[in-house]
Protein backbone atom coordinates (compact mmCIF):
# COMPACT_ATOMS: atom_id res chain seq x y z
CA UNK A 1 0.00 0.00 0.00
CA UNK A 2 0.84 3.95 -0.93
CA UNK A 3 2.16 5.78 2.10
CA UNK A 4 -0.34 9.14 2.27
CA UNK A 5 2.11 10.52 5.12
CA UNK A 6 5.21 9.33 6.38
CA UNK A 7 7.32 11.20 8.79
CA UNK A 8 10.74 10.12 8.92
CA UNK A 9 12.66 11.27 11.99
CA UNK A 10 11.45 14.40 12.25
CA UNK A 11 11.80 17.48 15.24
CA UNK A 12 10.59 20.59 15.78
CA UNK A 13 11.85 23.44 18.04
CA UNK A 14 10.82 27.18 17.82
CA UNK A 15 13.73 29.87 16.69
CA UNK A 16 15.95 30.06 20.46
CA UNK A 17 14.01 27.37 22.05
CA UNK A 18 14.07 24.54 23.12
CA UNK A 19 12.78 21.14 21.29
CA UNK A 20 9.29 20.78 21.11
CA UNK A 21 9.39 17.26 20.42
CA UNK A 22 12.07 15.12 18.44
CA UNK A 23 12.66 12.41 16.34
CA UNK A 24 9.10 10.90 15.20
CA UNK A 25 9.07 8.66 13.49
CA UNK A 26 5.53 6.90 11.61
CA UNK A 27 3.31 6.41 8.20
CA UNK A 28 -0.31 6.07 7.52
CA UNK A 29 -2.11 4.85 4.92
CA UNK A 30 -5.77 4.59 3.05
CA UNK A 31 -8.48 3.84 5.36
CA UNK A 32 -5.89 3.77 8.49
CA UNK A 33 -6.80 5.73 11.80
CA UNK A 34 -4.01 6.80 14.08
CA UNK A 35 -4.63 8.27 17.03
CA UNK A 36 -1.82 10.00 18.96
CA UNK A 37 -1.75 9.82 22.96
CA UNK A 38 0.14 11.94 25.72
CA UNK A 39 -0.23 14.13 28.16
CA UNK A 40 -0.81 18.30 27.90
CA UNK A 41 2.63 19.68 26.62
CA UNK A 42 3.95 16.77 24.60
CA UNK A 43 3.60 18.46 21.82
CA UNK A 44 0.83 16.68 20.27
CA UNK A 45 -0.84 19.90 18.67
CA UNK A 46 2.73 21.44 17.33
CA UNK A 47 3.51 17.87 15.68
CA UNK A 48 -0.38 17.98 14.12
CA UNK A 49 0.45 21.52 12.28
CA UNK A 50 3.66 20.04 11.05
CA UNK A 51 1.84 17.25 9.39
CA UNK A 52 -0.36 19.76 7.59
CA UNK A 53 2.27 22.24 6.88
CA UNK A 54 1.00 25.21 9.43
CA UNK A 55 4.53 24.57 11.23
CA UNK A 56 7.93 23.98 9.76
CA UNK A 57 9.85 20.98 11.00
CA UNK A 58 13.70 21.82 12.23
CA UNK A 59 14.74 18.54 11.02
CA UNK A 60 13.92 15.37 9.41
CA UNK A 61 11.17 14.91 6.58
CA UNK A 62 7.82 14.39 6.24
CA UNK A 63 6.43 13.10 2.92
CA UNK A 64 2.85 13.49 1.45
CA UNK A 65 1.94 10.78 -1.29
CA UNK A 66 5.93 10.36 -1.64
CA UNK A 67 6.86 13.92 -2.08
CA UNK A 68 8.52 16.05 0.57
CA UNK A 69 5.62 18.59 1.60
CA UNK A 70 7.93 21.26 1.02
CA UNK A 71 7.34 20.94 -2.75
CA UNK A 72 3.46 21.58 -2.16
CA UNK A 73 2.00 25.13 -1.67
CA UNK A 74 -0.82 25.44 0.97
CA UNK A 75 -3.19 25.13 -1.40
CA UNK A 76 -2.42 21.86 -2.56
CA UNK A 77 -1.52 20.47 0.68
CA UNK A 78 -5.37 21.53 0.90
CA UNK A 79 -6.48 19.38 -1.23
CA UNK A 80 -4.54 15.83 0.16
CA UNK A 81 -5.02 16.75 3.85
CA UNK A 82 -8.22 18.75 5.95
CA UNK A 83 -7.88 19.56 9.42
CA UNK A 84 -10.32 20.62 12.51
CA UNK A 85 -8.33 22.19 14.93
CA UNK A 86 -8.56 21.99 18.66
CA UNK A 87 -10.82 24.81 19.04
CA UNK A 88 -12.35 27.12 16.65
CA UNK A 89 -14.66 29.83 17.65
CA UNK A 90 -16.87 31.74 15.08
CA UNK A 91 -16.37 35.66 14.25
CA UNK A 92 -19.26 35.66 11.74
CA UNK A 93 -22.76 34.36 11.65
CA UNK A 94 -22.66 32.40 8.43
CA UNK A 95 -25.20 29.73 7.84
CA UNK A 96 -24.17 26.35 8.18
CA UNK A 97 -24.22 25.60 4.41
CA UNK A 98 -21.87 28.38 3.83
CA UNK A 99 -19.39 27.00 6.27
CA UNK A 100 -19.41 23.50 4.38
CA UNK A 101 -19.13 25.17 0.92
CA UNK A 102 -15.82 26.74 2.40
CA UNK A 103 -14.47 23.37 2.22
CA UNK A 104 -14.34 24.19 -1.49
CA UNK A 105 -12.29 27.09 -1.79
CA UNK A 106 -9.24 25.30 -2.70
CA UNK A 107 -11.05 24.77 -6.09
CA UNK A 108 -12.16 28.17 -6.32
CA UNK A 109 -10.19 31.15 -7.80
CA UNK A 110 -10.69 34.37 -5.63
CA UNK A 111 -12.73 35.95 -8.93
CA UNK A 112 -15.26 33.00 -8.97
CA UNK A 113 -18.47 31.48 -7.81
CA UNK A 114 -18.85 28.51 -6.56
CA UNK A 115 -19.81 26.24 -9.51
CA UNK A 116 -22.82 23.82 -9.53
CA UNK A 117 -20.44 20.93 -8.75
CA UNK A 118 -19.47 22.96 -5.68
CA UNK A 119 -23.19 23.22 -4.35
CA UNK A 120 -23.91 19.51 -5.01
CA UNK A 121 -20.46 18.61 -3.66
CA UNK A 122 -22.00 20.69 -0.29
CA UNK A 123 -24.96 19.06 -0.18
CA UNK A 124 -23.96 15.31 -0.44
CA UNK A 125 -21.57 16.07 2.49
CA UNK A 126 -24.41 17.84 4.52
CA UNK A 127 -26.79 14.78 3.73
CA UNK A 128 -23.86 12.39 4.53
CA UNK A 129 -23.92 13.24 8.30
CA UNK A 130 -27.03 14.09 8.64
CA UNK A 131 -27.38 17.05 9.30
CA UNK A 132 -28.70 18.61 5.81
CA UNK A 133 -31.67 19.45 7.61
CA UNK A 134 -29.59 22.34 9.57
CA UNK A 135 -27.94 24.27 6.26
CA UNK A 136 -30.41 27.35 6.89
CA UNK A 137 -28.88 27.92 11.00
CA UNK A 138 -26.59 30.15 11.78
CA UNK A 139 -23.27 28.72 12.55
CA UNK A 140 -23.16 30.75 16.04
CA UNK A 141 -26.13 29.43 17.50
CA UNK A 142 -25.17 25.64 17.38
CA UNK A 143 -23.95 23.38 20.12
CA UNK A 144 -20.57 22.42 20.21
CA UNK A 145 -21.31 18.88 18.91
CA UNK A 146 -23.38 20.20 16.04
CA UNK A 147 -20.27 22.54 15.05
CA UNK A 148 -17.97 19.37 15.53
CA UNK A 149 -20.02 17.68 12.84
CA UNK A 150 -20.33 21.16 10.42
CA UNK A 151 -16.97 20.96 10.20
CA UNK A 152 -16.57 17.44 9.25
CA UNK A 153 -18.95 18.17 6.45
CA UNK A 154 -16.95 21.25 5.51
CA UNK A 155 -13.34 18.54 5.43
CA UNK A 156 -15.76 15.86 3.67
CA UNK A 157 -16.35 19.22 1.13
CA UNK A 158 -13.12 20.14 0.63
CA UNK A 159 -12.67 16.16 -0.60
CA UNK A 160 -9.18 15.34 0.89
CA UNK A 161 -7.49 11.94 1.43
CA UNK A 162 -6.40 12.15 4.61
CA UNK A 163 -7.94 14.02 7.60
CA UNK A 164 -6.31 15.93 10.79
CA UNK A 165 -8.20 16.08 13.99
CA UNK A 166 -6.78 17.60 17.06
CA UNK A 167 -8.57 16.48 20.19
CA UNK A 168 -12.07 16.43 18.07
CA UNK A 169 -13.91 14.82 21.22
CA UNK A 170 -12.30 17.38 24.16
CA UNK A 171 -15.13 19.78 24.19
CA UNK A 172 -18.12 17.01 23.51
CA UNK A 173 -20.24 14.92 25.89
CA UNK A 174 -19.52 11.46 26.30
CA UNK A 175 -22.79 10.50 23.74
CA UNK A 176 -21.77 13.16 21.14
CA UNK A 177 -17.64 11.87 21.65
CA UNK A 178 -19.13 8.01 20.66
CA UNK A 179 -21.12 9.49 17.89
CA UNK A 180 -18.39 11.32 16.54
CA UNK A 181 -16.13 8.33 16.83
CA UNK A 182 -18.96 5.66 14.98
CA UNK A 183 -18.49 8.91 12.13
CA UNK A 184 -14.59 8.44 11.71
CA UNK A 185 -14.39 4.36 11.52
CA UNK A 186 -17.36 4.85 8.72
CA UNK A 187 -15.09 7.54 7.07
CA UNK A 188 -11.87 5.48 7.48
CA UNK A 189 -13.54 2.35 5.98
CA UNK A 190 -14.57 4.10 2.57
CA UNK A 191 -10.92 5.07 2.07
CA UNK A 192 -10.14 8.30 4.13
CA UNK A 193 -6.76 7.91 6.19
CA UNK A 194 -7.22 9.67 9.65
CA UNK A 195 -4.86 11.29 12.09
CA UNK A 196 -6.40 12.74 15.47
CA UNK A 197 -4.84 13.48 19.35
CA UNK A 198 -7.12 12.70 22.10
CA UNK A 199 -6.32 12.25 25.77
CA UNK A 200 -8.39 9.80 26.27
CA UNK A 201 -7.15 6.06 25.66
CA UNK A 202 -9.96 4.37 25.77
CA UNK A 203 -10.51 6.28 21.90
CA UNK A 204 -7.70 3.99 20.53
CA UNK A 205 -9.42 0.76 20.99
CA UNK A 206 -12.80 2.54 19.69
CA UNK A 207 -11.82 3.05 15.99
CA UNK A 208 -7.94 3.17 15.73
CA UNK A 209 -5.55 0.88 13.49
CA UNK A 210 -2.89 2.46 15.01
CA UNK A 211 -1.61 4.74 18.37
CA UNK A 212 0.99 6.83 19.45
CA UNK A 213 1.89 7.49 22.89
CA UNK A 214 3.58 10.66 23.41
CA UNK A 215 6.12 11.18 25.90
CA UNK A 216 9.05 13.75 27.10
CA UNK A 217 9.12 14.99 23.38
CA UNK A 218 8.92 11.69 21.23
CA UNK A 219 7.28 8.69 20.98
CA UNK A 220 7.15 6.33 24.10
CA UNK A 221 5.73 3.54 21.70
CA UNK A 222 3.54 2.72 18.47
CA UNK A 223 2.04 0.37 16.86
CA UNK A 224 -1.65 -1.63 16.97
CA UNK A 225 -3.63 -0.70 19.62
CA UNK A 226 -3.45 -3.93 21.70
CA UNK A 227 0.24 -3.63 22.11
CA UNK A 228 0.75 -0.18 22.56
CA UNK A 229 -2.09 0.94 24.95
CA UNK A 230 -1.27 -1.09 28.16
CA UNK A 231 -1.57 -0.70 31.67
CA UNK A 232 2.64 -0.31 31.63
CA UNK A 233 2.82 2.21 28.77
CA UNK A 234 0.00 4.21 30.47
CA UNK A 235 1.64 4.31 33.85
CA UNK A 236 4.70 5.69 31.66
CA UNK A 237 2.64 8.56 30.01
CA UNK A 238 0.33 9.87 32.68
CA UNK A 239 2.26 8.67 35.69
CA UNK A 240 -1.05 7.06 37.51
CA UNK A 241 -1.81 3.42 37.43
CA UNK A 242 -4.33 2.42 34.87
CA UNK A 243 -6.02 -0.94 34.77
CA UNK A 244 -7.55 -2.20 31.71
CA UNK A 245 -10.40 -4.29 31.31
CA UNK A 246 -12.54 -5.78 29.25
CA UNK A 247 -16.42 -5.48 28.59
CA UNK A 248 -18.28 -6.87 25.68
CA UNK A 249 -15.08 -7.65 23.74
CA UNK A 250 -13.67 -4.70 23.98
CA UNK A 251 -11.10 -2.77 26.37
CA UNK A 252 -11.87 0.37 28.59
CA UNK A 253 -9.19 2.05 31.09
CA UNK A 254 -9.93 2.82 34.47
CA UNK A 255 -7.78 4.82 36.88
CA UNK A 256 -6.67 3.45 40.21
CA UNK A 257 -7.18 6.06 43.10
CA UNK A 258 -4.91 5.23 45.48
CA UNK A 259 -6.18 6.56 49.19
């Protein structure tokens, strides 16, 4: 199989500063979900705006369909890779189908329209996750899961191959964070590679292929889910005890108070 992203030893420290994180090292391909553990401060957010081009890596390489991503411009990084940052809070009260037709702008010169393609493009994303029936609201007035899902749509718009999530369930309750979830194994199974950050672990074993556990600037371990999210590797990332068990097939992590 195609590598879609591949990072090959890479760093990142900020001009004078110290390392942010260093030598990462992974790949991910069509219809794979990675999802990258680790405490606040690991630098799970500065390594997601590397893959995607927002930051610069200080050394090493990372590779987009085989090509260093420092041949690509923004714009067609933009069309290989969409992202939902961490938080994003609205300035301007555009309806909800506007903010999914924005997903199209890499396809759209400055002096044009959006072409009927565009609209129907909009539409079939809106329809996809169900929530066509909200393309009238203002963007403002929704909950936070509803704008979680908006701008899905607007990624599933802008028709990339791979798709960025940083911490897409912090800011959801624990129904909207399993919906959300169910959404991103459907996606990853018609062909879309995904890369998200979450702190919590039980995620991995919900709909990853693979996981990264962040750690004192690198990677403490990756690999499949089963033998990189264990009680021992936990203890090593969040520094509490973790025991994992297992209900109805599948494995949940509970935290050991100690009093």
């Amino acid at each position: 199989m195609n590598k879609l992203i591949e990072a090959k030893n890479i760093s990142f420290s900020y001009q004078y500063g110290e390392s942010i994180f260093e030598n990462v090292n992974f790949n991910i391909e069509k219809g794979e979900v990675l999802c990258i553990l680790g405490p606040n401060g690991t630098g799970k957010t500065t390594l997601i705006k590397c893959l995607n081009g927002l930051n610069n890596v200080s050394n090493g390489e990372i590779n987009i369909k085989g090509k260093s991503i420092k041949q690509y411009s923004f714009k067609e990084i933009s069309k290989i890779i969409g992202y939902i940052p961490q938080q994003h809070t609205p300035t301007f009260p555009f309806n909800v189908f506007d903010v999914v037709l924005m997903g199209r702008s890499p396809y759209i010169n400055l002096t044009e329209s959006p072409k009927e393609e565009d609209i129907k493009i909009t539409e079939k994303a809106l329809k996809t996750l169900g929530i066509y029936n909200m393309k009238d609201k203002e963007y403002t007035n929704l909950s936070g899961g509803e704008r979680q899902l908006v701008f899905l749509a607007r990624v599933m718009a802008q028709g990339t191959e791979v798709l960025i999530l940083d911490e897409p369930t912090s800011h959801l309750d624990f129904g909207n964070q399993i919906r959300f979830l169910e959404i991103i194994e459907k996606l990853a199974k018609s062909g879309l590679a995904v890369i998200m950050s979450s702190h919590f672990p039980d995620h991995a074993f919900s709909s990853s292929t693979k996981v990264a556990i962040m750690k004192n600037k690198s990677f403490i371990d990756f690999g499949k889910p089963n033998d990189v999210v264990t009680e021992e590797n936990l203890k090593k990332a969040y520094n509490i005890d973790i025991k994992l068990l297992e209900l109805d097939n599948r494995k949940v992590c509970v935290p050991i108070k100690h009093i």
